[in-house]
Protein backbone atom coordinates (compact mmCIF):
# COMPACT_ATOMS: atom_id res chain seq x y z
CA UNK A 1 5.51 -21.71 -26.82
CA UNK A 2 1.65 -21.13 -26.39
CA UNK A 3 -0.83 -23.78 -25.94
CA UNK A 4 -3.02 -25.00 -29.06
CA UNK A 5 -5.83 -23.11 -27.23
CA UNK A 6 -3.67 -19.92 -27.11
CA UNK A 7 -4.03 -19.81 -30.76
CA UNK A 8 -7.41 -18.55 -32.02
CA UNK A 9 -6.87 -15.71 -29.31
CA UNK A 10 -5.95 -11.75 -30.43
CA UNK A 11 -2.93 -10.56 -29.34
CA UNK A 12 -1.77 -7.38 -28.28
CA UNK A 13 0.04 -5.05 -31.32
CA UNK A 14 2.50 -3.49 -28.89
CA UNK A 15 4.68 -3.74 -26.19
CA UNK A 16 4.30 -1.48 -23.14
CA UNK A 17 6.90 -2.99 -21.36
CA UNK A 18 9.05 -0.38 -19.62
CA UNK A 19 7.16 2.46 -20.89
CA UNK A 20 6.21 4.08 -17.72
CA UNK A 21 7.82 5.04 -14.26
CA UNK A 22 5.35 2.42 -13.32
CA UNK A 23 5.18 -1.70 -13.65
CA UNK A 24 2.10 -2.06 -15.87
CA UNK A 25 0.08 -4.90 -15.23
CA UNK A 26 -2.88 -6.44 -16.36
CA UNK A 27 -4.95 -9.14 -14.84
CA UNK A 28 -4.42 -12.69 -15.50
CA UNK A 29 -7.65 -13.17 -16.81
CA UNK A 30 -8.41 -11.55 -19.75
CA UNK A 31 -8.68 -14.07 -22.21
CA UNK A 32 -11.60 -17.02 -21.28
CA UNK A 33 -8.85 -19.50 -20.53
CA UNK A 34 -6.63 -20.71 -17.71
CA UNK A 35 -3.60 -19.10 -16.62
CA UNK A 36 -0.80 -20.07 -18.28
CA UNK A 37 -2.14 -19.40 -20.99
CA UNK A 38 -3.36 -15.96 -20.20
CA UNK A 39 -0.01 -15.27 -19.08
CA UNK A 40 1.78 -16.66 -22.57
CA UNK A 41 -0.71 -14.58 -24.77
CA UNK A 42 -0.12 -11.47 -22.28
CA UNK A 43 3.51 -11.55 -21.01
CA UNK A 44 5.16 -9.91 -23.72
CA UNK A 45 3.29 -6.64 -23.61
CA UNK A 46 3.41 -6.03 -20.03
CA UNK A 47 5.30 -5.70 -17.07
CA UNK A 48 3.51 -7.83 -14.10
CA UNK A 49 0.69 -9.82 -14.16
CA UNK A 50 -1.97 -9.57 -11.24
CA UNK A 51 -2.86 -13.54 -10.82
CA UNK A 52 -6.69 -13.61 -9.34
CA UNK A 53 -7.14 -16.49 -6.71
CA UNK A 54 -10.44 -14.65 -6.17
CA UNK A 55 -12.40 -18.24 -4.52
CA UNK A 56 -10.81 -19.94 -1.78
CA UNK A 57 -12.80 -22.86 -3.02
CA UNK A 58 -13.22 -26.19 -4.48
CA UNK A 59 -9.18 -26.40 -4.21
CA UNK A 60 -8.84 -26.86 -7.57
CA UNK A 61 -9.66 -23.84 -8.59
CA UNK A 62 -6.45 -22.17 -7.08
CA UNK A 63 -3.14 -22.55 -9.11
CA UNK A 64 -1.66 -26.27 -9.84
CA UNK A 65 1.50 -27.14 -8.53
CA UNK A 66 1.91 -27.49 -12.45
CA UNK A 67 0.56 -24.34 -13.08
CA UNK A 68 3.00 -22.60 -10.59
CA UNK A 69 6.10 -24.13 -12.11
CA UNK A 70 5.00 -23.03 -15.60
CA UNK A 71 4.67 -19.44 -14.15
CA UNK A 72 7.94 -19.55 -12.43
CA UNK A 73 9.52 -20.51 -15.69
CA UNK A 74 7.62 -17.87 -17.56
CA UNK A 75 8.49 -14.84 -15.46
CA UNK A 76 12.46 -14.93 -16.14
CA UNK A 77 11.79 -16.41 -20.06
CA UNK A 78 8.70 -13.15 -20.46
CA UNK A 79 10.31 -10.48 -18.38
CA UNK A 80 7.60 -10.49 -15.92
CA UNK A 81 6.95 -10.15 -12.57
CA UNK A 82 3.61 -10.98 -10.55
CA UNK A 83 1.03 -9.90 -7.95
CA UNK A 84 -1.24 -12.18 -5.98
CA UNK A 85 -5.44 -10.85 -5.29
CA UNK A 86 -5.98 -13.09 -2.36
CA UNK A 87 -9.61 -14.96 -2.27
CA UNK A 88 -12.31 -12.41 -2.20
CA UNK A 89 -14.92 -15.01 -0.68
CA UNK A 90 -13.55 -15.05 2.74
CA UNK A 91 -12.76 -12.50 5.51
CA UNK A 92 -10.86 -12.04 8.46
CA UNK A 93 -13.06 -9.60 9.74
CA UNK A 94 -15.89 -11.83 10.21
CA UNK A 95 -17.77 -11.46 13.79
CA UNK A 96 -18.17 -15.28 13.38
CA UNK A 97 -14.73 -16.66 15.13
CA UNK A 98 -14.87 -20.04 13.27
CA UNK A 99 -14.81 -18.19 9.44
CA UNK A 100 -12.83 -15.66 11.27
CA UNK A 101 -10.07 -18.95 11.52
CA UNK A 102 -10.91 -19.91 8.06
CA UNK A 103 -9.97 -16.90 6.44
CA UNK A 104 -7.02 -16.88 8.39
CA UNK A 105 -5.77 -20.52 8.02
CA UNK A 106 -7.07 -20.11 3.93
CA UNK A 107 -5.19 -16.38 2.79
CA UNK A 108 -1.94 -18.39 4.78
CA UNK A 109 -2.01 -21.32 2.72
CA UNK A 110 -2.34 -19.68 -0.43
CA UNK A 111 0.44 -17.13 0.33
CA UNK A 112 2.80 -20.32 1.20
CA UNK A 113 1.63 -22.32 -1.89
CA UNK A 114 2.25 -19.23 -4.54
CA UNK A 115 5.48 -17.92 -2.69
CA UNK A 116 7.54 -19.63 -5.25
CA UNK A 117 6.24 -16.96 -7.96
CA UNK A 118 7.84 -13.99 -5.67
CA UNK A 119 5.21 -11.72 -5.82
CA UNK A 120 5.45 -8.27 -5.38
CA UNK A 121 2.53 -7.64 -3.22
CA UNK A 122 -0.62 -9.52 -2.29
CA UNK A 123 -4.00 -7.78 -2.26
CA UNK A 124 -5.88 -8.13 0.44
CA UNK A 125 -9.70 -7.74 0.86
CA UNK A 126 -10.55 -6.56 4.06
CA UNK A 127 -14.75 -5.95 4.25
CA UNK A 128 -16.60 -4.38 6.95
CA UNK A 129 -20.41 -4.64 6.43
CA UNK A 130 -21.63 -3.05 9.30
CA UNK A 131 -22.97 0.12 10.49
CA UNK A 132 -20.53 2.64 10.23
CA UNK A 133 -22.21 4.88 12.44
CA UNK A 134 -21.47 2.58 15.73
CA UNK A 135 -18.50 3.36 16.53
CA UNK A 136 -18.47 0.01 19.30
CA UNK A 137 -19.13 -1.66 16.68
CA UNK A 138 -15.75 -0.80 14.43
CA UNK A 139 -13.93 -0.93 17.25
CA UNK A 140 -14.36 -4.41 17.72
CA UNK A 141 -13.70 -4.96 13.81
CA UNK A 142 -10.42 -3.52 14.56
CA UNK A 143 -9.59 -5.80 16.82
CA UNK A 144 -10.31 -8.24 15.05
CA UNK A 145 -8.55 -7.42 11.92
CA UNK A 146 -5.21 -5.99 13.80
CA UNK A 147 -5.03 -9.58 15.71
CA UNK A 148 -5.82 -12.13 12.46
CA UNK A 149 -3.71 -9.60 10.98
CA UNK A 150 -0.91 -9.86 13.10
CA UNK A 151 -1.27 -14.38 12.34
CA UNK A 152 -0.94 -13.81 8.68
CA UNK A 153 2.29 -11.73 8.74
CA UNK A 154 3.81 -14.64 11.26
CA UNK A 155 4.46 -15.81 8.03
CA UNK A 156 7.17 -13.86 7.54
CA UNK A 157 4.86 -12.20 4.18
CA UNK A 158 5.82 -8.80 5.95
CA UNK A 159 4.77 -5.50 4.14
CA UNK A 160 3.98 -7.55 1.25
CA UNK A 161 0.35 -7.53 1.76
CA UNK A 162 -1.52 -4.39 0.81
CA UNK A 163 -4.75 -3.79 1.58
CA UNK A 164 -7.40 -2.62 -0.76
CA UNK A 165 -9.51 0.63 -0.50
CA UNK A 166 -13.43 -0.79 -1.00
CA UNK A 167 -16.58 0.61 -0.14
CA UNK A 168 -16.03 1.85 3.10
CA UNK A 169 -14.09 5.16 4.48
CA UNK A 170 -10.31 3.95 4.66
CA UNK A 171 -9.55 5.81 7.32
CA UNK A 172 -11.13 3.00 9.92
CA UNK A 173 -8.13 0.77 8.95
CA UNK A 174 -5.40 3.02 8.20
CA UNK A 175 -3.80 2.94 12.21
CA UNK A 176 -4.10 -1.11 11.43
CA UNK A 177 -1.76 -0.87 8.42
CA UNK A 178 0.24 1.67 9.88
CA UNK A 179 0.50 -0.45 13.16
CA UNK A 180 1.64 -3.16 11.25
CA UNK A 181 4.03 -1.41 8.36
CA UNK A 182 1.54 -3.18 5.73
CA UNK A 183 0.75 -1.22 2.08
CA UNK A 184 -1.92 -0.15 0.49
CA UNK A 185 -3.77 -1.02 -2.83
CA UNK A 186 -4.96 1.68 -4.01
CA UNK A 187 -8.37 1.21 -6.28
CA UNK A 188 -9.03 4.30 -7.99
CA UNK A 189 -12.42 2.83 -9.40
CA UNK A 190 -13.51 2.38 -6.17
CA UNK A 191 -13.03 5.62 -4.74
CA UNK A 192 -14.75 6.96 -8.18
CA UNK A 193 -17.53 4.96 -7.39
CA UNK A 194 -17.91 6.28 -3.59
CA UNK A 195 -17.50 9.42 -4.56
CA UNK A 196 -14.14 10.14 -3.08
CA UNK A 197 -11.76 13.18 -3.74
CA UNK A 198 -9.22 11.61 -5.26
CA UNK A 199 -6.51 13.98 -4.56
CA UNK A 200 -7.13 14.32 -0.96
CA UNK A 201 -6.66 10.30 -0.70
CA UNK A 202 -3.53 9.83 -3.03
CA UNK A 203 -1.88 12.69 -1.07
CA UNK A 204 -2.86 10.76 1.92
CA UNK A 205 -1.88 7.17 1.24
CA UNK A 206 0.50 6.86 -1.76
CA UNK A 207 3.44 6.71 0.11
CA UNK A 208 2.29 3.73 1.16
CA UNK A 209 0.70 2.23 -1.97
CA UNK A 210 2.00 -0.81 -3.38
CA UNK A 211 -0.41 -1.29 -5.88
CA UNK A 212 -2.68 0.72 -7.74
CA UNK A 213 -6.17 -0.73 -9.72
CA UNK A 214 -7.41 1.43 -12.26
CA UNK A 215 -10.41 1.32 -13.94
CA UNK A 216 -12.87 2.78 -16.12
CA UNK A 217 -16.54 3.80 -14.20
CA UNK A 218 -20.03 5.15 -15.54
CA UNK A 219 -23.28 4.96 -13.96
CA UNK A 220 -21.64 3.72 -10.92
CA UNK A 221 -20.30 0.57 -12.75
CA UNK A 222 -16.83 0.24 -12.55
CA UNK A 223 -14.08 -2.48 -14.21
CA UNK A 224 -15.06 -0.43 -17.60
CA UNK A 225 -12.35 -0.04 -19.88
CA UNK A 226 -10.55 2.83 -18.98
CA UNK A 227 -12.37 5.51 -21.54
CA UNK A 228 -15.00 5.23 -19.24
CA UNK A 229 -13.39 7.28 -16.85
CA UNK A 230 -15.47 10.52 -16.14
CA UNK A 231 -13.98 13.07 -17.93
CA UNK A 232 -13.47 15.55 -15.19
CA UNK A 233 -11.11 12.70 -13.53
CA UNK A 234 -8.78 11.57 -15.72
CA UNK A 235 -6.53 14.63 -15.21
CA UNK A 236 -6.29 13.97 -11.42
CA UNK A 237 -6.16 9.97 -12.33
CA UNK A 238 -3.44 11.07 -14.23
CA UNK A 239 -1.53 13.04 -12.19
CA UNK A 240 -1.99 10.30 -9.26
CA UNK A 241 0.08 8.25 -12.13
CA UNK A 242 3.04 10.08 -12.73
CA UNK A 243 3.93 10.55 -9.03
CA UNK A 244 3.81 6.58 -8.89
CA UNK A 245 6.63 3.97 -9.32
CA UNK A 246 4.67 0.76 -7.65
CA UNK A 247 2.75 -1.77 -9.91
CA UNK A 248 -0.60 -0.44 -11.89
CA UNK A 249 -3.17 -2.96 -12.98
CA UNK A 250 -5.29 -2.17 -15.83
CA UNK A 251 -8.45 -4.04 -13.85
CA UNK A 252 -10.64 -4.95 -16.67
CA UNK A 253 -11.35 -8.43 -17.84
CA UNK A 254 -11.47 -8.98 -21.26
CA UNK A 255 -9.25 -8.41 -24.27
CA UNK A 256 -11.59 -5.81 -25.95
CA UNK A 257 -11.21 -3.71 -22.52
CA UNK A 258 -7.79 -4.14 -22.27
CA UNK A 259 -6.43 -3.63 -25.85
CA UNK A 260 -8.78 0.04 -25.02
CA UNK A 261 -7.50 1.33 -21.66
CA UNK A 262 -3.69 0.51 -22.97
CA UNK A 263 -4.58 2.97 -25.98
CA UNK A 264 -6.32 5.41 -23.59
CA UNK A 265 -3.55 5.46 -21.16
CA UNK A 266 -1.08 6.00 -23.90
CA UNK A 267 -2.93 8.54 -25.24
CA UNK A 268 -3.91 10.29 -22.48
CA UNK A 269 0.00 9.91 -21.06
CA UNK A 270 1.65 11.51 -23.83
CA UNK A 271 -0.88 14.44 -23.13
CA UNK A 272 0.58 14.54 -19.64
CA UNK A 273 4.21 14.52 -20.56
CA UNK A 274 3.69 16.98 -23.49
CA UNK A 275 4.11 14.53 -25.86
């Protein structure tokens, strides 16, 4: 049953559950409310649900115990399975050893506390902000990463973390996740943005992609609904799509972006099919 302030919210008109080789997902913030919620006004049209634990902090704003045991009741009730985006605000590539710890100690709790939900993979940010021309200096980020790497999968998490492509070339953490039989998210916005060719990457790294984000981008501004994708890219987008079988999240967040991409990707994947 949805929450009284479930109820002034638009809903979906379809279900897209099953639909495509993929799990479609969307992210658990789309309407301006908590999660529950979110996920009672959005399970029955989807497959997964990407839960954002984007800030490590105040506490409070991860999920409740409550909160967790509503979700955990939801998923069998709606179908539905989920994915975890690990806090954003912290890294474990920090030069800084103390927030190096932080990050570490933090991403751990919050796998533990939201293990009940199974997920089926947990996106991990993984920033390097320095000069990408020094090759000392990403060496030393490498070791870094590999070894607080190596403390988070004690937890038994395995190759359920995947590791997102951002704003830097992937390729100078690739041997890490290869190392360490982790997965890949793969966030086609993102390589958009950077101007990456997105066929020589997918070819690359889908074998090991968990997870894909898709988004629309113009101007170099991306989590647009997905009819902002430049024209000249949905056909490789698209084809990316139907070689896939993992989890896609539609990563947009609000309903008016949402209810779009879902008609744009049906639209534009009955083109591919022949439909």
């Amino acid at each position: 049953m949805l929450n009284n302030s479930s109820n002034s919210y638009p809903v979906l008109s379809k279900s897209y559950k099953g639909v495509y080789p993929f799990k479609l997902c969307t992210p658990s913030f789309i309407y301006p409310d908590h999660y529950v919620p979110n996920v009672e006004l959005l399970g029955p049209f989807v497959d997964e649900i990407e839960l954002l634990l984007f800030e490590s902090a105040p506490a409070d704003s991860l999920l409740s115990s409550q909160e967790i045991n509503a979700l955990s009741r939801l998923s069998p009730e709606l179908d539905l399975t989920y994915n975890i985006h690990l806090p954003t605000d912290i890294s474990i590539g920090d030069p800084d050893p103390v927030k190096q710890q932080h990050a570490v100690d933090t991403l751990i709790r919050v796998i533990e506390h939201v293990a009940p939900l199974h997920p089926t993979t947990y996106t991990l940010h993984v920033p390097y902000d320095d000069n990408l021309g020094d090759k000392d200096k990403i060496k030393r980020w490498q070791e870094i990463v590999h070894r607080n790497l190596v403390k988070i999968l004690a937890t038994g998490v395995g190759d359920l973390i995947s590791i997102e492509t951002l704003d830097y070339p992937f390729d100078i953490i690739e041997t890490i996740i290869s190392d360490l039989n982790m997965s890949i998210c793969l966030d086609l916005g993102h390589l958009i943005v950077h101007g990456e060719d997105l066929k020589r990457v997918s070819d690359k790294y889908l074998d090991k992609t968990s997870i894909i984000h898709l988004h629309g981008v113009a101007d170099r501004k991306d989590h647009l609904a997905l009819d902002r994708l430049p024209k000249p890219l949905v056909t490789p987008v698209f084809e990316i799509l139907d070689q896939f079988s993992g989890s896609v999240s539609l990563e947009v967040f609000s309903f008016e972006n949402l209810n779009t991409s879902l008609a744009f990707l049906e639209r534009c994947w009955a083109t591919v099919k022949g439909g």
